[in-house]
Protein backbone atom coordinates (compact mmCIF):
# COMPACT_ATOMS: atom_id res chain seq x y z
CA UNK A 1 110.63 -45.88 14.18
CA UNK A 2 109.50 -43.11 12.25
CA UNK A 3 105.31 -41.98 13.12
CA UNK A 4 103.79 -40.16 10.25
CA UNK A 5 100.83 -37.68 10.85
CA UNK A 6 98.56 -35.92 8.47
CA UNK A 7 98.65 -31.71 8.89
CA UNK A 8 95.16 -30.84 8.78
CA UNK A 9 94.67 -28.00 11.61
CA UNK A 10 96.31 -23.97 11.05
CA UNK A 11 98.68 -25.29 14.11
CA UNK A 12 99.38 -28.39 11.91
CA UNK A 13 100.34 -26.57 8.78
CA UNK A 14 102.74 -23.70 10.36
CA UNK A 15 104.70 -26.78 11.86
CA UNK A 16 104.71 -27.97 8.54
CA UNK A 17 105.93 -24.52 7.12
CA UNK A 18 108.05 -23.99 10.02
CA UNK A 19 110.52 -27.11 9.57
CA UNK A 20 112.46 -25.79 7.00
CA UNK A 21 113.40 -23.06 9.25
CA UNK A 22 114.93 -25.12 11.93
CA UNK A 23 116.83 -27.68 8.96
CA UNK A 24 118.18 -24.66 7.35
CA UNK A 25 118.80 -22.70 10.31
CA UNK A 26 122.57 -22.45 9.91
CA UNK A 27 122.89 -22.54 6.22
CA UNK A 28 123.87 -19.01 4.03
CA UNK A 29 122.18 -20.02 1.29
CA UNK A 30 118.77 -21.00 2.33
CA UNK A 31 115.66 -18.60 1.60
CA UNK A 32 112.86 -18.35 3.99
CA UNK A 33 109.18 -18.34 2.55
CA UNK A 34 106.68 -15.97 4.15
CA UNK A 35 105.11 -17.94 6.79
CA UNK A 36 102.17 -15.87 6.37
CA UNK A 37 102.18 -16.63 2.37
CA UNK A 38 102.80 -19.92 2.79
CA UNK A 39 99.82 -20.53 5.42
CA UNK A 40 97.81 -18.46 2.39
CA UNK A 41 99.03 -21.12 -0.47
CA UNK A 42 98.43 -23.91 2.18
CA UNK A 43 94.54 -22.54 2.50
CA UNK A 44 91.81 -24.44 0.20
CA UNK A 45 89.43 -21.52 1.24
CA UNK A 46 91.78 -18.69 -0.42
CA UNK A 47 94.11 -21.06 -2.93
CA UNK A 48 91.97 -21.79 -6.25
CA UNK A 49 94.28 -24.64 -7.26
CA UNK A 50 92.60 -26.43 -4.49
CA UNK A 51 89.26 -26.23 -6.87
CA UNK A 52 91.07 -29.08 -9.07
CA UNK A 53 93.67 -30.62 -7.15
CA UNK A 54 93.43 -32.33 -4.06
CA UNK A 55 96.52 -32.19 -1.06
CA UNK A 56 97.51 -33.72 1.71
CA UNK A 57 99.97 -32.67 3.82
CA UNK A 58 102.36 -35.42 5.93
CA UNK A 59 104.68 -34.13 9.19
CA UNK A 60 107.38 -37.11 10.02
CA UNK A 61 108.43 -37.89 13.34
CA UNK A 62 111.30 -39.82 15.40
CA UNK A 63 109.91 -40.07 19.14
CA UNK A 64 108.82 -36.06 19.76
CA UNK A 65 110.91 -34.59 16.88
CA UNK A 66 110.00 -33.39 13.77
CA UNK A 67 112.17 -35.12 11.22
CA UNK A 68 110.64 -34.05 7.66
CA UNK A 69 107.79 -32.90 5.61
CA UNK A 70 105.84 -33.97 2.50
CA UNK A 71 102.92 -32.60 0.40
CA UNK A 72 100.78 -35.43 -1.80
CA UNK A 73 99.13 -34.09 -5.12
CA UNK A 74 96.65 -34.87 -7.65
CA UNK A 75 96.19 -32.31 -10.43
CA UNK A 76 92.53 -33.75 -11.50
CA UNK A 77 92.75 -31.59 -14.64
CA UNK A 78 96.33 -33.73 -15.12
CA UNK A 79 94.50 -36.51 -14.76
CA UNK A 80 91.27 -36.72 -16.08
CA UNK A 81 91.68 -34.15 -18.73
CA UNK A 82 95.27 -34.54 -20.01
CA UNK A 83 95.11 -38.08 -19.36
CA UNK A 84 98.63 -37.71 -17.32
CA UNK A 85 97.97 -39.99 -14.53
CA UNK A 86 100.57 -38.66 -12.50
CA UNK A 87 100.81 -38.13 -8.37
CA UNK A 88 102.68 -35.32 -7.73
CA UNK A 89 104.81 -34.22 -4.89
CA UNK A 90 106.80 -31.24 -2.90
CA UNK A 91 107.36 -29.21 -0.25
CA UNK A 92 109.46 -32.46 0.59
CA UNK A 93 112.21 -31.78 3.38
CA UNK A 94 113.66 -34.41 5.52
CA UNK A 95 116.49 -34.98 8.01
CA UNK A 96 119.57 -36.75 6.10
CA UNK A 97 117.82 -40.25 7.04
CA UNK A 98 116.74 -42.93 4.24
CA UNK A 99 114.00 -44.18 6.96
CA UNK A 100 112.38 -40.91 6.91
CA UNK A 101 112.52 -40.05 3.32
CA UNK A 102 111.54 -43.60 2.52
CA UNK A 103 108.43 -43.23 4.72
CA UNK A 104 107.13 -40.36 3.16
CA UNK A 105 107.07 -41.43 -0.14
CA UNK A 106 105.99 -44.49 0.58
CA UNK A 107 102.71 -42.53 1.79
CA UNK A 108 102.72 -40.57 -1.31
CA UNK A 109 102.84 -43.58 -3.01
CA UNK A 110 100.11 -45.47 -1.28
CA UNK A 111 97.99 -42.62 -2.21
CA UNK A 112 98.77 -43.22 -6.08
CA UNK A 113 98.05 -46.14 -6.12
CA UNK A 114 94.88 -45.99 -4.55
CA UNK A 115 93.67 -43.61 -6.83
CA UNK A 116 94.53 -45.77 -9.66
CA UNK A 117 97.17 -43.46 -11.09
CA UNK A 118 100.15 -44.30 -12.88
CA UNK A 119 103.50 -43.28 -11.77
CA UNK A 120 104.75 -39.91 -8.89
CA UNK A 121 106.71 -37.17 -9.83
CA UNK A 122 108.53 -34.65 -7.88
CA UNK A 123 109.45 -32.51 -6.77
CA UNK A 124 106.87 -29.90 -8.08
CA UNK A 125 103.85 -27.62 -6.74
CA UNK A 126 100.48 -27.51 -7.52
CA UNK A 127 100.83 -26.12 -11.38
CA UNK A 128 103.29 -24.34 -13.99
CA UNK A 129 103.54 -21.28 -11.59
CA UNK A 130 104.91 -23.08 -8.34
CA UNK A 131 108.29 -24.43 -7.56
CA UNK A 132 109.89 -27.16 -9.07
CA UNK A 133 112.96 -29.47 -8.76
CA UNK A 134 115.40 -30.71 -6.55
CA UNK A 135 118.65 -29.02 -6.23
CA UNK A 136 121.66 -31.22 -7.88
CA UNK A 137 124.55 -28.89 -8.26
CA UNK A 138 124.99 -25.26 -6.94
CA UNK A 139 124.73 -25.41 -3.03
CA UNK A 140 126.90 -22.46 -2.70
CA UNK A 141 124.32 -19.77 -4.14
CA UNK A 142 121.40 -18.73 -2.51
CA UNK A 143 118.26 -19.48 -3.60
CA UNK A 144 115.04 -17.25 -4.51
CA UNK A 145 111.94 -16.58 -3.30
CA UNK A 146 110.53 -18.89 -6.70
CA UNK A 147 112.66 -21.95 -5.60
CA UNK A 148 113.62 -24.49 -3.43
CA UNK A 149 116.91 -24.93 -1.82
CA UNK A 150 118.04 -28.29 -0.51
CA UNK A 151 120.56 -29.98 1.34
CA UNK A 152 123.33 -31.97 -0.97
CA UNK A 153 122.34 -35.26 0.25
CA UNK A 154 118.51 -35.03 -0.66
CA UNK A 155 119.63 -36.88 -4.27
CA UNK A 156 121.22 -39.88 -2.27
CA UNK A 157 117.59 -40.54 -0.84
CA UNK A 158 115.77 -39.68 -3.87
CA UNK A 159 118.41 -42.37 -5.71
CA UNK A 160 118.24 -44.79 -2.73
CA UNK A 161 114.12 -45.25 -3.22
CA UNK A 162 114.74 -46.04 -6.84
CA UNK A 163 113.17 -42.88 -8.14
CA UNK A 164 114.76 -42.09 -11.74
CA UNK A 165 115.60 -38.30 -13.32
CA UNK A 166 112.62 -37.52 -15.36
CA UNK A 167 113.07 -33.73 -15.63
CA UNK A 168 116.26 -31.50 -15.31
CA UNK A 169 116.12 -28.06 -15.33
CA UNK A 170 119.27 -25.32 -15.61
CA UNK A 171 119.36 -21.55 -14.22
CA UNK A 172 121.68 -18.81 -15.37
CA UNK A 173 122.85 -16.20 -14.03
CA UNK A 174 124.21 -12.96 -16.53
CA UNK A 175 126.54 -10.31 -15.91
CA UNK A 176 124.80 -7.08 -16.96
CA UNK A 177 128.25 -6.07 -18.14
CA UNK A 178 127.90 -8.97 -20.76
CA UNK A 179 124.85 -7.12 -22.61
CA UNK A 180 125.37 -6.32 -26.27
CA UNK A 181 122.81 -3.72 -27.30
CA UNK A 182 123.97 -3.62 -30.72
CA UNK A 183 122.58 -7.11 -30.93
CA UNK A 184 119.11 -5.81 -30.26
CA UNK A 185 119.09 -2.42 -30.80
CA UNK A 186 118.65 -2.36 -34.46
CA UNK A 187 116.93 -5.18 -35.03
CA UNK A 188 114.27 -4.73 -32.38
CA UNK A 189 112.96 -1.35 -35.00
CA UNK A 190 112.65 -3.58 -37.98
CA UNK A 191 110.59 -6.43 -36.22
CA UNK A 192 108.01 -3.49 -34.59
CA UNK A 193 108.18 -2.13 -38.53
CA UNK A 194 107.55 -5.41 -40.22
CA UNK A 195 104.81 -6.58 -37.61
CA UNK A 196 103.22 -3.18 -37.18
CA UNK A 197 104.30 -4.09 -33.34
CA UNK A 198 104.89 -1.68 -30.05
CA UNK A 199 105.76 -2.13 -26.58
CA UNK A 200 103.92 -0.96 -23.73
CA UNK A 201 106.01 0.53 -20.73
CA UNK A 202 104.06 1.09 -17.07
CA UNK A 203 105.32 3.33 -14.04
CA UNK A 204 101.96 2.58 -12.17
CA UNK A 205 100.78 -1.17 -10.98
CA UNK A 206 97.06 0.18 -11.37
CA UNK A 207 97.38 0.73 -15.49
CA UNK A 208 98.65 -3.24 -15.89
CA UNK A 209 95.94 -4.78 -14.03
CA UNK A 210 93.54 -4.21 -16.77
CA UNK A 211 95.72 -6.43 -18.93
CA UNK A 212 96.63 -9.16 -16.46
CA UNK A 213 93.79 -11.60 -18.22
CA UNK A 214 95.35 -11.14 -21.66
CA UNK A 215 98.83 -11.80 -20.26
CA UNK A 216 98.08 -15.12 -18.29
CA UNK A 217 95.91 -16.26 -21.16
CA UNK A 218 99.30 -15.42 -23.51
CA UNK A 219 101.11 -17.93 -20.43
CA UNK A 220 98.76 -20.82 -21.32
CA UNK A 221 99.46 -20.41 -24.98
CA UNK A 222 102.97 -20.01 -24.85
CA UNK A 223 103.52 -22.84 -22.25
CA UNK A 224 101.13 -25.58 -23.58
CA UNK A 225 103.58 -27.58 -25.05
CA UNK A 226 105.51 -28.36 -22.42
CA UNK A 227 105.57 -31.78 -20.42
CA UNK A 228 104.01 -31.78 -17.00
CA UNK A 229 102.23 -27.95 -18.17
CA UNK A 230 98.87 -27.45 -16.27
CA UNK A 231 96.98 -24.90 -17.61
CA UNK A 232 95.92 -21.94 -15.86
CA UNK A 233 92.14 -21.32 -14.83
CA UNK A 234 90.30 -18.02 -14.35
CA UNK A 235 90.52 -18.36 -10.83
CA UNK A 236 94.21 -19.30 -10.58
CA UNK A 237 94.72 -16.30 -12.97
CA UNK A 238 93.01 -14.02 -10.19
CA UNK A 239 95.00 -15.09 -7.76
CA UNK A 240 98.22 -14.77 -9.39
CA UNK A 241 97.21 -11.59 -10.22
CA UNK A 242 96.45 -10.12 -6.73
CA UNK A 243 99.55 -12.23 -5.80
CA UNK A 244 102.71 -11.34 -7.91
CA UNK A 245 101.71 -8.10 -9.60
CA UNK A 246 102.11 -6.23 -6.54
CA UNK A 247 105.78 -7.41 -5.90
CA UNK A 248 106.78 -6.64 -9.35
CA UNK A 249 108.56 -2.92 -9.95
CA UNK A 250 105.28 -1.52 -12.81
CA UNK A 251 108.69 -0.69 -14.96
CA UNK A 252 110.21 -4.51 -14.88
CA UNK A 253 107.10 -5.96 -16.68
CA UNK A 254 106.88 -5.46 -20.62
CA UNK A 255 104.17 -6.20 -22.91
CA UNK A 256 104.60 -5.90 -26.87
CA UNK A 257 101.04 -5.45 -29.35
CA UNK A 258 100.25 -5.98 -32.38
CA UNK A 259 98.38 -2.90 -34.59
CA UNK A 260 94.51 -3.78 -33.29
CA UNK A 261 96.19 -3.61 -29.14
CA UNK A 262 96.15 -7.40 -28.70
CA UNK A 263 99.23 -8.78 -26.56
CA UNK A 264 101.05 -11.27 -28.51
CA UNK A 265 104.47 -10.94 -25.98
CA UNK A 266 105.06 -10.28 -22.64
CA UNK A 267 107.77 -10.71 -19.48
CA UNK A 268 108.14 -10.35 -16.00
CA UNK A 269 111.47 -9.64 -13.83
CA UNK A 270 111.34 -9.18 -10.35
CA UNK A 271 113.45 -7.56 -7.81
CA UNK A 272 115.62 -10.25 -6.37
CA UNK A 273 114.33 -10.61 -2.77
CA UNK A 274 116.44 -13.23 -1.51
CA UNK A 275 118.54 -11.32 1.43
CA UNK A 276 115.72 -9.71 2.24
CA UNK A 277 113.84 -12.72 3.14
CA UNK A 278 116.50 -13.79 4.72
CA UNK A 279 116.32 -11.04 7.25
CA UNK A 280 112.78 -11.08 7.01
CA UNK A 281 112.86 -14.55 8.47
CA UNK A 282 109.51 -15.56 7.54
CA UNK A 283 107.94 -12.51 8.89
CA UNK A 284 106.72 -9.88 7.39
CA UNK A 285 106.64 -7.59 10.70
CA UNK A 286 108.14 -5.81 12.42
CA UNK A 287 111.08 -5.57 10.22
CA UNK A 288 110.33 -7.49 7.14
CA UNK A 289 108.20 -5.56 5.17
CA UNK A 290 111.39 -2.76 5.39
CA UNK A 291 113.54 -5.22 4.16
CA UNK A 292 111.25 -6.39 1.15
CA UNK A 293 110.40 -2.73 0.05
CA UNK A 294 114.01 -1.87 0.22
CA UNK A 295 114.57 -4.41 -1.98
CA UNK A 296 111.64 -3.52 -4.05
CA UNK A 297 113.56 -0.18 -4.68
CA UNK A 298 117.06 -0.64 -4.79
CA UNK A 299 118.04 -4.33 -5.36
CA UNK A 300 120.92 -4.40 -8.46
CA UNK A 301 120.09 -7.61 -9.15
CA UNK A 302 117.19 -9.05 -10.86
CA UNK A 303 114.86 -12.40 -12.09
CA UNK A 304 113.80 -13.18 -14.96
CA UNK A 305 110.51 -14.93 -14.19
CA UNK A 306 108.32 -15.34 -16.73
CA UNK A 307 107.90 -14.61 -20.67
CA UNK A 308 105.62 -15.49 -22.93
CA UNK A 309 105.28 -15.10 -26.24
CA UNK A 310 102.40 -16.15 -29.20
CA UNK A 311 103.05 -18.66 -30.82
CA UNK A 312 102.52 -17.19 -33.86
CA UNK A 313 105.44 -14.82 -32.97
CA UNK A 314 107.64 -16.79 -31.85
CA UNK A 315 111.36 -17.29 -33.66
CA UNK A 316 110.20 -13.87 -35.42
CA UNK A 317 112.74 -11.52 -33.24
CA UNK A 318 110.18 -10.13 -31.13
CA UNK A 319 112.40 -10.84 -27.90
CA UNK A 320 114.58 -8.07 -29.19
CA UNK A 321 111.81 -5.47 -28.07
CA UNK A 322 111.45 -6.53 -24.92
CA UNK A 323 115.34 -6.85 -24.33
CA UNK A 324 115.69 -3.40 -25.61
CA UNK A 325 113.13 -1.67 -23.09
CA UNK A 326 114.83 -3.89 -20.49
CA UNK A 327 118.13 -2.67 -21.76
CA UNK A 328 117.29 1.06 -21.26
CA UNK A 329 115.55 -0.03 -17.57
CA UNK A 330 118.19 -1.71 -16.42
CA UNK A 331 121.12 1.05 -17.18
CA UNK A 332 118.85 3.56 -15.49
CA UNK A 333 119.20 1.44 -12.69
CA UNK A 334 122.68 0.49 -12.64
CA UNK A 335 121.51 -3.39 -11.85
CA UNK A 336 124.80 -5.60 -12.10
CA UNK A 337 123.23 -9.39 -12.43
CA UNK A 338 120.30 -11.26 -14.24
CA UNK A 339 118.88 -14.65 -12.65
CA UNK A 340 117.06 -16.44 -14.67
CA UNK A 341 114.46 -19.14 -12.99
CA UNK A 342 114.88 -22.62 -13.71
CA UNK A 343 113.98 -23.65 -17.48
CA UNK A 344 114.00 -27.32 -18.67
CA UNK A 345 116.83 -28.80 -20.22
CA UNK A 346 115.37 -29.18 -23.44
CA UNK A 347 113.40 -25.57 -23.43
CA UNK A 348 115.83 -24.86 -26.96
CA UNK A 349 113.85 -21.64 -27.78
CA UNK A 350 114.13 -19.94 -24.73
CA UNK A 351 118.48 -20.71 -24.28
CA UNK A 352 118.20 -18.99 -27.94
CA UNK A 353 116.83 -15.45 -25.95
CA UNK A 354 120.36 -15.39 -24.16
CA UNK A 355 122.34 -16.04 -27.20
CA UNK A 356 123.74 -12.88 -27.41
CA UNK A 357 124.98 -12.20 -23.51
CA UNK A 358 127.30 -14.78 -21.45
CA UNK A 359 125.20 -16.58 -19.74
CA UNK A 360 126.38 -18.85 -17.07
CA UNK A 361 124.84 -22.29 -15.61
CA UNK A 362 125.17 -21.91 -12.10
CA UNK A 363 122.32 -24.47 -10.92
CA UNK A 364 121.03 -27.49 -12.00
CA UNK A 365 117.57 -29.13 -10.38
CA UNK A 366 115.56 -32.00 -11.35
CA UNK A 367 112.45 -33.93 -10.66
CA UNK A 368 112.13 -37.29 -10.27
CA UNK A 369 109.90 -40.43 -11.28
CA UNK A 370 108.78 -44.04 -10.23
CA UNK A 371 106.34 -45.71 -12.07
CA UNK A 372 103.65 -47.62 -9.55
């Protein structure tokens, strides 16, 4: 019989963060979170999306032993301002065991239901910015610090409880020997001539900060289209901010402007910091924070994690300017491969970005529905 329990306690939630780590303990491919960051995003005190969005977190159990893991979600701005009536889920882990899986969503369910909502989703975080998906193909790669990895056999369980493929999502990953400049090279000084555009180039974290509002504001825009997007609020932007902007090398984030200094494009690559987690092994002393600033500095291989672009500029070329000052970057640096974080199926514009380099499907993740 499986016994569920709700993690409400600090205790409660690092044995809820901690699970993963004894699942995955033998696998290559599997990237530890930050316990500490974890117990952080877990925190309604110091995580803003807990201002409109309320959690639960579920442990599983089989006599004494931890057998899996679920987090329920409701969005309220999903709900009552979109109109989605949607009950989300994630951080869902389980032993390879239909009674557990079945168990947990059947509490996630219960909780739809009673709060008169439509259908669940997952898996998926909190908003936009979290992880998403379920892994469906590419086992043998190892993940990133921006998503989850799984065990092959999680889609049996997700199939076996009748839940249906709502969302698939695809990652690349692109040979720097692939790039073309002369596909971007040229153009990228006509677009900056007919737009009266520049770019904007930082060594120092300090001189982006000012900007950070602008960008995330440019996220909301660029994103708002999208199923399931939940727009960012000025707290969540904060947060991000003191969050991610920190990990990112001041030189891997671009900006573009238009004459008058307002941003109308911008992206984000990051340092890829999977093997250094994996050393890390959730801890960010004594050795960890070594292995994530060596990585910081030296890593040849790099993710693409966000870009955003007006839409008043978008299809107009402007991705050539940012590709060239990533170009010029990225030679310095002698960096080998791009990964590029999971992007839905259907996302046509941003496949068109790539459409000069040889980009190669290596993963494919979903999320999944039932209607109540």
């Amino acid at each position: 019989m499986v016994r569920l329990r709700a993690a409400i306690s600090k205790s409660d939630l690092k044995e809820f963060i901690k699970f993963p780590f004894t699942l995955y303990k033998n696998s290559p491919y599997w990237v530890p979170p930050l316990i500490s960051d974890e117990l952080e995003t877990f925190d309604e005190e110091k995580n803003p999306n807990f201002n409109n969005a309320e959690v639960k977190f579920f442990l599983a159990y089989r006599d004494k032993n931890l057998v899996g893991r679920i987090a329920a979600i409701i969005n309220w701005i999903e709900v009552n301002e979109q109109l989605i009536r949607k009950m989300r889920f994630g951080w869902f882990d389980f032993i390879d065991d239909l009674e557990v899986s079945e168990t947990l969503l059947d509490k996630v369910a219960e909780i739809g239901k009673k709060n008169n909502l439509d259908f669940m989703e997952g898996p998926v975080g909190f908003s936009h910015l979290d992880k998403v998906g379920v892994l469906i193909e590419g086992f043998d790669s190892m993940g990133t610090m921006i998503t989850w990895y799984n065990h092959p056999y999680y889609k049996n369980h997700y199939d076996h409880y009748g839940l249906k493929k709502e969302k698939q999502y695809l990652e690349y990953k692109i040979p720097a020997s692939s790039t073309q400049p002369e596909s971007f090279t040229k153009i990228q000084g006509l677009i900056k001539k007919r737009y009266g555009l520049r770019e904007m180039n930082f060594t120092r974290s300090r001189d982006i900060l000012p900007w950070a509002d602008q960008m995330f504001d440019l996220f909301n825009k660029t994103y708002s289209k999208l199923s399931s997007f939940v727009p960012l609020t000025a707290e969540q932007k904060a947060y991000f901010k003191n969050k991610y902007i920190g990990l990112v090398n001041p030189e891997y984030i671009k900006f573009v402007v238009d004459s008058e200094d307002k941003l109308i494009a911008f992206a984000i690559v990051m340092p890829s910091y999977g093997p250094a987690l994996k050393k890390a092994n959730g801890k960010l002393f004594p050795f960890g924070f070594y292995h994530l600033l060596n990585a910081k500095k030296n890593s040849k291989d790099v993710l693409f994690y966000l870009i955003g672009i007006h839409p008043d500029f978008q299809n107009k070329g402007v991705t050539a300017i940012i590709m060239n000052e990533y170009h010029k970057v990225f030679k310095a640096k002698k960096i080998k491969t791009f990964y590029r974080t999971p992007e839905l199926e259907d996302n046509i514009a941003i496949r068109q970005m790539w459409k000069h380099f040889e980009p190669e499907i290596y993963k494919r993740r979903r999320t999944y529905r039932k209607d109540f």
